[in-house]
Protein backbone atom coordinates (compact mmCIF):
# COMPACT_ATOMS: atom_id res chain seq x y z
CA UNK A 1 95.39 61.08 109.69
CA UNK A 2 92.75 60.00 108.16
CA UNK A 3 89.65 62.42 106.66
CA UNK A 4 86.01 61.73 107.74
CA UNK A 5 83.87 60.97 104.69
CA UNK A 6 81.40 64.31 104.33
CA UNK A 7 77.76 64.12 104.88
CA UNK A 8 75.89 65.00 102.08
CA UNK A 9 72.63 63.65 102.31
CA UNK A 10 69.95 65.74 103.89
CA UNK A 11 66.55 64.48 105.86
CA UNK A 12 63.52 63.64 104.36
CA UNK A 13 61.11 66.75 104.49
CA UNK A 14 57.90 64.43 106.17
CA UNK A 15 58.74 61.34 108.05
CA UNK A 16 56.23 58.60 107.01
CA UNK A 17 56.00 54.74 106.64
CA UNK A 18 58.35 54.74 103.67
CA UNK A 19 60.84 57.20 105.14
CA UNK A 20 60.66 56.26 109.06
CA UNK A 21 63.11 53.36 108.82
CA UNK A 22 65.56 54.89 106.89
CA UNK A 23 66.86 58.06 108.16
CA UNK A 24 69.29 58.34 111.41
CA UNK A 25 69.62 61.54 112.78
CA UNK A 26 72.74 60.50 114.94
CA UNK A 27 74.59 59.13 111.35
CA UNK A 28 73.56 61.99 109.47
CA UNK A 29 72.26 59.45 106.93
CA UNK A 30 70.22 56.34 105.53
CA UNK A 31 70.17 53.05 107.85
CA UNK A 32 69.37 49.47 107.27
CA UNK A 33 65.67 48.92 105.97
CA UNK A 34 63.44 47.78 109.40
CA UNK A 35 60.77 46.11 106.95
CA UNK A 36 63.73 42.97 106.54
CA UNK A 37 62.35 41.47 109.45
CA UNK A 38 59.04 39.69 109.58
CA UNK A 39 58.46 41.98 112.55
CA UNK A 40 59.41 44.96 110.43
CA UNK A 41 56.74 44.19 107.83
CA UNK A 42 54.29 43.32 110.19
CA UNK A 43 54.70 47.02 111.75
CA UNK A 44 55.02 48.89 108.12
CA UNK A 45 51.79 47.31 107.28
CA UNK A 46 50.07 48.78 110.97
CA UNK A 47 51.46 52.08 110.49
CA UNK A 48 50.28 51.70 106.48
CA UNK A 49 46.73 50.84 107.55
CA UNK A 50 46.47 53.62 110.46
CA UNK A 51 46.37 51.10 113.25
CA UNK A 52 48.16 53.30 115.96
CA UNK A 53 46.01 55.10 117.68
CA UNK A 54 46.32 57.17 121.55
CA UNK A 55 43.08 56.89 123.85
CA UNK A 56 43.16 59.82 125.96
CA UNK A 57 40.49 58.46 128.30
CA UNK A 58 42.71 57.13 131.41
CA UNK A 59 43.98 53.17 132.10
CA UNK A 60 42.22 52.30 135.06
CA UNK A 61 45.06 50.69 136.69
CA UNK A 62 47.72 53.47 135.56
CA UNK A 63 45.65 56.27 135.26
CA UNK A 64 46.91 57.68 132.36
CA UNK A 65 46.27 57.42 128.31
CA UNK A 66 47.35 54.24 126.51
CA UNK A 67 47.94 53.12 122.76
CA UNK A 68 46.22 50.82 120.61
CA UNK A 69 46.98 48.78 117.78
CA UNK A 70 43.82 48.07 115.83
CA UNK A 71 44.13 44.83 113.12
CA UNK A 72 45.29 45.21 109.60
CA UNK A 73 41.85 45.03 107.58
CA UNK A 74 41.90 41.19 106.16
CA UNK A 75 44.93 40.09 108.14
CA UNK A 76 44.15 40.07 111.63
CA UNK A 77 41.07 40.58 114.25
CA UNK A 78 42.75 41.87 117.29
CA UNK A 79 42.94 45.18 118.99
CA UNK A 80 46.06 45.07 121.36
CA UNK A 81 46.69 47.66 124.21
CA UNK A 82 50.13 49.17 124.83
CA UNK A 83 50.78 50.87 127.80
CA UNK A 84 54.06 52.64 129.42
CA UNK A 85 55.94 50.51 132.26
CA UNK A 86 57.14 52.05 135.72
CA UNK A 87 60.04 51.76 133.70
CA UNK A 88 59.51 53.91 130.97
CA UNK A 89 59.13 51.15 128.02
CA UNK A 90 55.94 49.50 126.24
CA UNK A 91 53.97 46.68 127.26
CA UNK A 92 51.42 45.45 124.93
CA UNK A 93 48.40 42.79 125.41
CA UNK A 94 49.43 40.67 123.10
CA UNK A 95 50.43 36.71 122.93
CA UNK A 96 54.01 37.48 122.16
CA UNK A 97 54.76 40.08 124.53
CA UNK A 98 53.18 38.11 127.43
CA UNK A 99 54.61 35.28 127.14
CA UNK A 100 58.00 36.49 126.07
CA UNK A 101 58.44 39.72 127.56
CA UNK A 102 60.06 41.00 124.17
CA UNK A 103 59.34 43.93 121.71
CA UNK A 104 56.60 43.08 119.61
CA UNK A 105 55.66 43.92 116.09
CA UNK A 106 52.35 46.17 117.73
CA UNK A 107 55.43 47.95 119.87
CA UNK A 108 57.87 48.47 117.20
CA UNK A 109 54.74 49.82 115.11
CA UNK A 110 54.51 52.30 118.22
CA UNK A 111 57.80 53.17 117.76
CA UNK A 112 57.85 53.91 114.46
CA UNK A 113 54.50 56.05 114.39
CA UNK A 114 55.54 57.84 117.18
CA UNK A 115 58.63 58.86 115.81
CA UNK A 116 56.77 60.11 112.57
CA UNK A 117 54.32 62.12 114.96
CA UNK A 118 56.73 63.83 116.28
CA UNK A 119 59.18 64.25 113.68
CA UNK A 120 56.18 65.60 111.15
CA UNK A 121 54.95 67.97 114.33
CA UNK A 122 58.69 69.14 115.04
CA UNK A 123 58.51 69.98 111.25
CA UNK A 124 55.10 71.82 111.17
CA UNK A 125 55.82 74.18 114.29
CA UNK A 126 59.42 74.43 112.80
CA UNK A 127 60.39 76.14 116.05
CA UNK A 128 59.19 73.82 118.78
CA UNK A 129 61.57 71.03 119.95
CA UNK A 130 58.53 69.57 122.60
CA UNK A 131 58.30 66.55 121.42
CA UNK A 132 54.63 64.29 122.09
């Protein structure tokens, strides 16, 4: 029979743009880079400049709160909206998305700044599991 290899490594204390990418919580360790892609980078660099943001104030066809992806300073001039589907996943206003109906680098940036929102807020209440 053979023995499973032990886990040693342990998560990173604060989930940021560096860190995000990296750690799996269902392997129990390090994963493949996400910034190898072209749509990778593009995300590392929105969550690097702050572009996520959440509007509270409600979508006028939905009715509730949406995202935004503001440009990267020098790169780009376009704010895109991302919204929640009846489905449960992103849409977002952007050229790709609409005309391919595909993840785009604005949604994987969501992804990715959502998961170190709640991972860093999981951390800070330390006792909470409610996740945003």
């Amino acid at each position: 029979m053979e023995e499973k290899e032990k886990i040693t490594e342990e998560p990173p204390v604060e989930l940021n743009v560096h860190t995000v990418c990296y750690w799996s919580e269902h392997w129990k360790k390090l994963v493949i880079e996400c910034g190898e892609t072209a749509k990778g980078s593009k995300a590392k660099k929105f969550i690097e400049n702050n572009c996520i943001e959440y509007i509270k104030k409600e979508d006028s066809e939905t009715g509730k709160g949406y995202y935004i992806c503001k440009p990267i300073p020098d790169y780009n001039k376009t704010t895109h909206r991302i919204t929640n589907s009846v489905d449960g996943s992103f849409e977002c206003s952007c050229q790709e998305y609409q005309t391919y109906k595909r993840p785009c680098s604005h949604i994987l940036a969501l992804y990715l700044q959502l998961k170190i929102w709640n991972w860093n807020k999981k951390k800070k209440d330390n006792t909470s599991t409610e996740l945003i």
